[in-house]
N, C-alpha and C. Protein backbone atom coordinates (compact mmCIF):
# COMPACT_ATOMS: atom_id res chain seq x y z
N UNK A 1 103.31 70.84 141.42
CA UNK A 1 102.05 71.32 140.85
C UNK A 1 101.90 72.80 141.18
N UNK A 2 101.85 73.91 140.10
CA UNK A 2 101.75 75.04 140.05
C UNK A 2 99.88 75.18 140.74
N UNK A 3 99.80 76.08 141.56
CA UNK A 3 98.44 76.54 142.34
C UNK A 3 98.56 78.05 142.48
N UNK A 4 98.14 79.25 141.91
CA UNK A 4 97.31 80.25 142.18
C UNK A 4 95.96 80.51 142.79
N UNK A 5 95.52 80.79 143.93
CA UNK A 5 94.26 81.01 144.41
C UNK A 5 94.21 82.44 145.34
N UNK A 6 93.37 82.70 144.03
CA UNK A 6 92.72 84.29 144.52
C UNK A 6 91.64 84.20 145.94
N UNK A 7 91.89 85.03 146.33
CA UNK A 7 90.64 85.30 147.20
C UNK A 7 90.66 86.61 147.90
N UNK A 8 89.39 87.63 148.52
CA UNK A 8 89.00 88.30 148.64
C UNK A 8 87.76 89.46 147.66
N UNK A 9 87.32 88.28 146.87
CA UNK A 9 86.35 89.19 146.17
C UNK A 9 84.72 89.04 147.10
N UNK A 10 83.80 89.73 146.50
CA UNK A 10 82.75 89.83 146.91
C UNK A 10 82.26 91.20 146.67
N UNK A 11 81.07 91.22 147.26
CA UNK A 11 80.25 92.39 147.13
C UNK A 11 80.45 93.76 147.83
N UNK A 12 80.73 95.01 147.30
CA UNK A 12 81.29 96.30 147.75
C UNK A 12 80.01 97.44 147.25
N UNK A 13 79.52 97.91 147.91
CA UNK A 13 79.11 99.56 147.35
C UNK A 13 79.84 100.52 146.75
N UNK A 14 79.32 101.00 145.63
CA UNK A 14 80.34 102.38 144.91
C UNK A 14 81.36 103.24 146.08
N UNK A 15 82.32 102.94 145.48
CA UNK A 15 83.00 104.11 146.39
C UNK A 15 83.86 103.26 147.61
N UNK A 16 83.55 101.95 148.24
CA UNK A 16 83.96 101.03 148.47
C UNK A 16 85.47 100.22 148.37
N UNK A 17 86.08 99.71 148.89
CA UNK A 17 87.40 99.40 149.02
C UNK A 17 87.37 97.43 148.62
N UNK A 18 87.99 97.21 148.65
CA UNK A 18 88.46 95.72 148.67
C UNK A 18 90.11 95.17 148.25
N UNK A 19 90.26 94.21 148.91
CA UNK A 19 91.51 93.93 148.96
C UNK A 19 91.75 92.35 148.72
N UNK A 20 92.24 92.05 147.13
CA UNK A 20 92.43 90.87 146.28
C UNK A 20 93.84 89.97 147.06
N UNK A 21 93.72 88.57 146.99
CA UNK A 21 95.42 88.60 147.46
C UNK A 21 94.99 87.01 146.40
N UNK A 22 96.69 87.02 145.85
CA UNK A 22 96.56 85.71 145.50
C UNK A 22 98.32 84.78 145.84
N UNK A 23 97.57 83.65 146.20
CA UNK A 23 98.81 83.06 147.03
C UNK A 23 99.09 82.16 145.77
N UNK A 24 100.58 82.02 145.80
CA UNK A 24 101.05 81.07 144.47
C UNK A 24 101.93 80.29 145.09
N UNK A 25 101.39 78.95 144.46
CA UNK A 25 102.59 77.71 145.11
C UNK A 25 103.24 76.92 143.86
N UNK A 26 104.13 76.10 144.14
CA UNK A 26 105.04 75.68 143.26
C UNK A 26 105.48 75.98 142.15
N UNK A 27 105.97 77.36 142.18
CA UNK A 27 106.62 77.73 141.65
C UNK A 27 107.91 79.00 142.51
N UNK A 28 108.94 78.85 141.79
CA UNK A 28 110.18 80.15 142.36
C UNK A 28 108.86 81.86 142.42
N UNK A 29 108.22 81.76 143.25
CA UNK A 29 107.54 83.02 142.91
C UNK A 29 108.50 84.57 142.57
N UNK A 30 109.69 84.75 143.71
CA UNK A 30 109.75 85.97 143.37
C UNK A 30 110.93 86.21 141.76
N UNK A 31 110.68 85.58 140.77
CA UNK A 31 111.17 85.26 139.70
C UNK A 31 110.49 85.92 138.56
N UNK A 32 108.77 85.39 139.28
CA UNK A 32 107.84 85.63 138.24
C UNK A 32 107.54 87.28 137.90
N UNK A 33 107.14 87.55 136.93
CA UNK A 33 106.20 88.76 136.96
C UNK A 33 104.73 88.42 137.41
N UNK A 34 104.21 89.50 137.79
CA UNK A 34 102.58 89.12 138.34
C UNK A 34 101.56 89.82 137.71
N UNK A 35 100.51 89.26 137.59
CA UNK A 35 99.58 90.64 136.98
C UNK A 35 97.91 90.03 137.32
N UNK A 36 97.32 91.20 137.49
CA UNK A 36 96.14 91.20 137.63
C UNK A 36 94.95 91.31 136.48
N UNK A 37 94.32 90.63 136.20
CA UNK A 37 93.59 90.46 134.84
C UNK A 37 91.85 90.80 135.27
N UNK A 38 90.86 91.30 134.29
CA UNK A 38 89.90 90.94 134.67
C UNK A 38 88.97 90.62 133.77
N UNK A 39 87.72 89.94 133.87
CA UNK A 39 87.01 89.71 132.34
C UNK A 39 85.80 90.24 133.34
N UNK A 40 84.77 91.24 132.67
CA UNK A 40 83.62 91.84 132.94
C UNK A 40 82.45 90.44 131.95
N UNK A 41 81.07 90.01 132.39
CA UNK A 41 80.11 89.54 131.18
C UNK A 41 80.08 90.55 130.22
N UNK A 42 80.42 89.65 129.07
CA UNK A 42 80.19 89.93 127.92
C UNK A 42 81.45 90.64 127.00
N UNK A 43 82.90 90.65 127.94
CA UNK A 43 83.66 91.46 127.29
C UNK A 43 84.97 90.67 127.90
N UNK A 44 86.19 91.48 127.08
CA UNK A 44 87.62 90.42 126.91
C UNK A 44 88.13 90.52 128.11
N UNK A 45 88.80 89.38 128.31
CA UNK A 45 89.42 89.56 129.58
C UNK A 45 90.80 90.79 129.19
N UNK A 46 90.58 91.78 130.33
CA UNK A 46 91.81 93.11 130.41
C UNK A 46 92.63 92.91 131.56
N UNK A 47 94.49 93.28 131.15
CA UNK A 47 95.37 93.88 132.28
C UNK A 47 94.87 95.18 132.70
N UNK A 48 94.92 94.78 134.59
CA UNK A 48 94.50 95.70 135.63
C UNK A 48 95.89 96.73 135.56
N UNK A 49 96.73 95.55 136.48
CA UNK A 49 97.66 96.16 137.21
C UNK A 49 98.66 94.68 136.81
N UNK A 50 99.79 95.27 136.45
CA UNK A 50 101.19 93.92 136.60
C UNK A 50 102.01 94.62 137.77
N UNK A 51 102.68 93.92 138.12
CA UNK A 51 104.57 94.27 139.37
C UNK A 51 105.61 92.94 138.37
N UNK A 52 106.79 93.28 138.08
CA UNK A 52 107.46 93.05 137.63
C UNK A 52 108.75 92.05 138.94
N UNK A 53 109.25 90.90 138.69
CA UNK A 53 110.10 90.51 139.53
C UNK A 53 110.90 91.53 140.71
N UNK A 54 111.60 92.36 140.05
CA UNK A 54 112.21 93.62 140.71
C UNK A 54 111.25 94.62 141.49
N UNK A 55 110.11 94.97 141.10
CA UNK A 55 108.96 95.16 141.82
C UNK A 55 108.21 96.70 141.11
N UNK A 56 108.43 96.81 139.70
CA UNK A 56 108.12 97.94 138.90
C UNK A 56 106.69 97.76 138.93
N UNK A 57 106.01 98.53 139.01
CA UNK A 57 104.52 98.72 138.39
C UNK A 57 104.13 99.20 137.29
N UNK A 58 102.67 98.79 136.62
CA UNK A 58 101.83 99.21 135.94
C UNK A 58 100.90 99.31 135.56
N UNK A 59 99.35 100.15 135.31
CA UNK A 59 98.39 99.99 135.72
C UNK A 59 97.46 100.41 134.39
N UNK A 60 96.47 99.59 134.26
CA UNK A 60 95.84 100.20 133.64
C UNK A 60 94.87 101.75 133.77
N UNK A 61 94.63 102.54 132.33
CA UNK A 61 94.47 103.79 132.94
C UNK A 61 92.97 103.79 133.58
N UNK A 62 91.95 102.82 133.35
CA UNK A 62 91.18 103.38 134.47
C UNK A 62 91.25 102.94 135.53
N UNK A 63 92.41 102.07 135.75
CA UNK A 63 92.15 101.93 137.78
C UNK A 63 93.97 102.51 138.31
N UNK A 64 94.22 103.86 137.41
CA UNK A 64 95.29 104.32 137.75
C UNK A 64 95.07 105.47 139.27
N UNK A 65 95.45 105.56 140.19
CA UNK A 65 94.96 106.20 140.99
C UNK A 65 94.27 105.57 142.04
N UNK A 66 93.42 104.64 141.54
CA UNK A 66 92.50 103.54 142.42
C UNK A 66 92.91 102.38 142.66
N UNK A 67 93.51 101.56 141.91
CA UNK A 67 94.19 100.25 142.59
C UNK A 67 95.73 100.52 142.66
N UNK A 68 96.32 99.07 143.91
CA UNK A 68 97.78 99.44 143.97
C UNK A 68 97.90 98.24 143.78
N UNK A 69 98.82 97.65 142.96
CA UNK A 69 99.26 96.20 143.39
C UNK A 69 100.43 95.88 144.20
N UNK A 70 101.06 94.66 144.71
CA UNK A 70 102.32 94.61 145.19
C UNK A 70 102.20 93.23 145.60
N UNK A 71 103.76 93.34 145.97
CA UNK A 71 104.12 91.50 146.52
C UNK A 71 104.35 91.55 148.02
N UNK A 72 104.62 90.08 148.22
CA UNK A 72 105.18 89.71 149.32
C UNK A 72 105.68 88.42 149.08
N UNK A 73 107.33 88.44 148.26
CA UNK A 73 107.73 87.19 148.10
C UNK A 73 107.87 86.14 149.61
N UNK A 74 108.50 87.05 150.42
CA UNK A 74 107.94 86.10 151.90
C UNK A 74 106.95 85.01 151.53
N UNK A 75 105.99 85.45 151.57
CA UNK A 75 104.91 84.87 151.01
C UNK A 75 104.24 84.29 150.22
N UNK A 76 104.82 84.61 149.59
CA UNK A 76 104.22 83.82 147.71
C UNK A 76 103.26 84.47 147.68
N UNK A 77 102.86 86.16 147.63
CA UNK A 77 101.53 86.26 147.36
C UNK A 77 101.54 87.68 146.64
N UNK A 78 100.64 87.75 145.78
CA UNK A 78 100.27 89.47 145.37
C UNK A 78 99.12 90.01 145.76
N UNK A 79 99.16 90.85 145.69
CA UNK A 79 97.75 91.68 146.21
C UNK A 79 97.46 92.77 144.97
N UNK A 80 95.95 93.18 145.10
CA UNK A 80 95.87 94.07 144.57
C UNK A 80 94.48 94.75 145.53
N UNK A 81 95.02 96.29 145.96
CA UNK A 81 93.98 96.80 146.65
C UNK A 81 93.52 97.75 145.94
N UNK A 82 91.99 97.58 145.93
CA UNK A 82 91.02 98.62 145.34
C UNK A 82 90.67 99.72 145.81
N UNK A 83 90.62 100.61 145.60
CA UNK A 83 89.62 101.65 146.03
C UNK A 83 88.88 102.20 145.14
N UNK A 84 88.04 103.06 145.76
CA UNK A 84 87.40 104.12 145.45
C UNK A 84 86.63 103.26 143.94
N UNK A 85 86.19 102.07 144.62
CA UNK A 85 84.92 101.24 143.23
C UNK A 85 84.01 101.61 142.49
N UNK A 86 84.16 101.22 141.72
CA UNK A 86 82.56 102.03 140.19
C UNK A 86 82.07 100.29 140.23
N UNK A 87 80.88 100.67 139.66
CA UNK A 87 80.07 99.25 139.22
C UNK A 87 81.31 98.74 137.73
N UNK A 88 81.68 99.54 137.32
CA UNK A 88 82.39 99.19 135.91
C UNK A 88 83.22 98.26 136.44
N UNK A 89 83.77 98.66 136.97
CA UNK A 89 85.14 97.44 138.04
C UNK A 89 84.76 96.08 138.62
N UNK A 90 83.24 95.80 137.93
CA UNK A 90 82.31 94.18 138.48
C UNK A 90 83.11 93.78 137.61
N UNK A 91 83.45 91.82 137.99
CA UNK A 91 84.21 91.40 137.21
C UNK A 91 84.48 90.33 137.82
N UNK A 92 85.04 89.55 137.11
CA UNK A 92 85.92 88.39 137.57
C UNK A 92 87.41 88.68 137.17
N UNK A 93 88.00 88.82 138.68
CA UNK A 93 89.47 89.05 138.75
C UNK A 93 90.56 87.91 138.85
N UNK A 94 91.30 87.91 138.11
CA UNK A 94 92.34 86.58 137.71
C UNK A 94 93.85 87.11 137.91
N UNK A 95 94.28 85.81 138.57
CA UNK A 95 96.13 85.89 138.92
C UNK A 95 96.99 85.37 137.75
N UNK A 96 97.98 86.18 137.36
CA UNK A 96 99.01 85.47 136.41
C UNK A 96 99.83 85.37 137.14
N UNK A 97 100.79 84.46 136.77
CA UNK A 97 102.00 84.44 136.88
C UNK A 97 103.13 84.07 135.36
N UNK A 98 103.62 84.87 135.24
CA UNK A 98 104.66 84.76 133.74
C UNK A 98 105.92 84.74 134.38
N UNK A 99 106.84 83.63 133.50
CA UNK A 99 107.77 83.71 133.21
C UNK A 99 108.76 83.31 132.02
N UNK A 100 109.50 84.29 131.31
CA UNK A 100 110.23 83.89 130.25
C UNK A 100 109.37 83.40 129.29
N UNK A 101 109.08 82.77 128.33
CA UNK A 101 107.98 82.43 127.20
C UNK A 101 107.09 81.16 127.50
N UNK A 102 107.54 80.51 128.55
CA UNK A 102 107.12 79.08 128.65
C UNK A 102 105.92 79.53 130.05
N UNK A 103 106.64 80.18 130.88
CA UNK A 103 106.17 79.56 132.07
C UNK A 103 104.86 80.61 132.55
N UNK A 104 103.81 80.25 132.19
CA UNK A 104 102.38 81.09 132.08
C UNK A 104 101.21 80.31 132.88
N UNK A 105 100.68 80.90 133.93
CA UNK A 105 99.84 80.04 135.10
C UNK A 105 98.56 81.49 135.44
N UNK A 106 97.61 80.44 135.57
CA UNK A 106 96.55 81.49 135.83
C UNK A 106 95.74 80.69 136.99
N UNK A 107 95.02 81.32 138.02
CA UNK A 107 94.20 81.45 139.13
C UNK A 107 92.75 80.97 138.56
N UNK A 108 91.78 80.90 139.00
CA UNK A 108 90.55 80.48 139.01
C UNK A 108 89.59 81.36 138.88
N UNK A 109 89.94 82.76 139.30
CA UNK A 109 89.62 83.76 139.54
C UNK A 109 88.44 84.11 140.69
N UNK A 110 88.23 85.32 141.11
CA UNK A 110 87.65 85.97 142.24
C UNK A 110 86.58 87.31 142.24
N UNK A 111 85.63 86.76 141.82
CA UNK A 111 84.12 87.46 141.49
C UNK A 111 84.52 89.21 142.38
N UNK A 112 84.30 90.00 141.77
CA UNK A 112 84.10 91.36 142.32
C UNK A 112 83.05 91.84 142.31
N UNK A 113 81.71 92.50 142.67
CA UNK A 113 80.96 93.02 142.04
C UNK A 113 80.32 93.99 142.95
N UNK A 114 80.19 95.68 141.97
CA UNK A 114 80.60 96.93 143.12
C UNK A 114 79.26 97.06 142.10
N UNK A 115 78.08 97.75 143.51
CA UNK A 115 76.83 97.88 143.24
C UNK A 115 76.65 99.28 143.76
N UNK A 116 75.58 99.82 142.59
CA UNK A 116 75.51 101.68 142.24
C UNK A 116 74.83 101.95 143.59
């Protein structure tokens, strides 16, 4: 049974830091690509940040500069650390995991919400 579970969201002040981690079980994790998703109320869920098996990055351009993502296959886990928060960045933050065309798993996701 494939399990993603995010955790580390919660409440931050502008300007504020936080640090996402999501642990993935049953599956070959360091295989997968990873990516960080988020859906704001009222709007589509968007790619943050992905890391690629080999460990390439990419970020979307407004949290280029401000978030980092990365792994720890040790671990089965990704992270994604925030900085430097806007209220825009409130959200519910979600774990992928992709692989090859079939193999697509998502997290539960992990409430963010950065107050002015």
């Amino acid at each position: 049974q494939v399990q993603l579970v995010e955790s580390g969201g919660g409440l931050v002040q502008s300007g504020g830091s936080l640090r996402l981690s999501c642990a993935a079980s049953g599956i070959i994790f360091q295989v997968y690509a990873m990516t960080w998703y988020r859906q704001a109320p009222g709007k589509q869920r968007e790619l943050v940040a992905s890391i690629s098996n080999s460990g390439s990055t990419n970020y979307a351009d407004p949290v280029k500069g401000r978030f980092t993502i990365s792994r720890d296959n040790a671990k089965n886990t990704v992270y994604l650390q925030l900085n430097s928060l806007k209220p825009d960045d409130t959200a519910v933050y979600y774990c992928n995991a992709r692989y090859g065309l079939w193999e697509d798993y998502w997290g539960q996701g992990t409430q963010v919400t950065v107050s002015s």
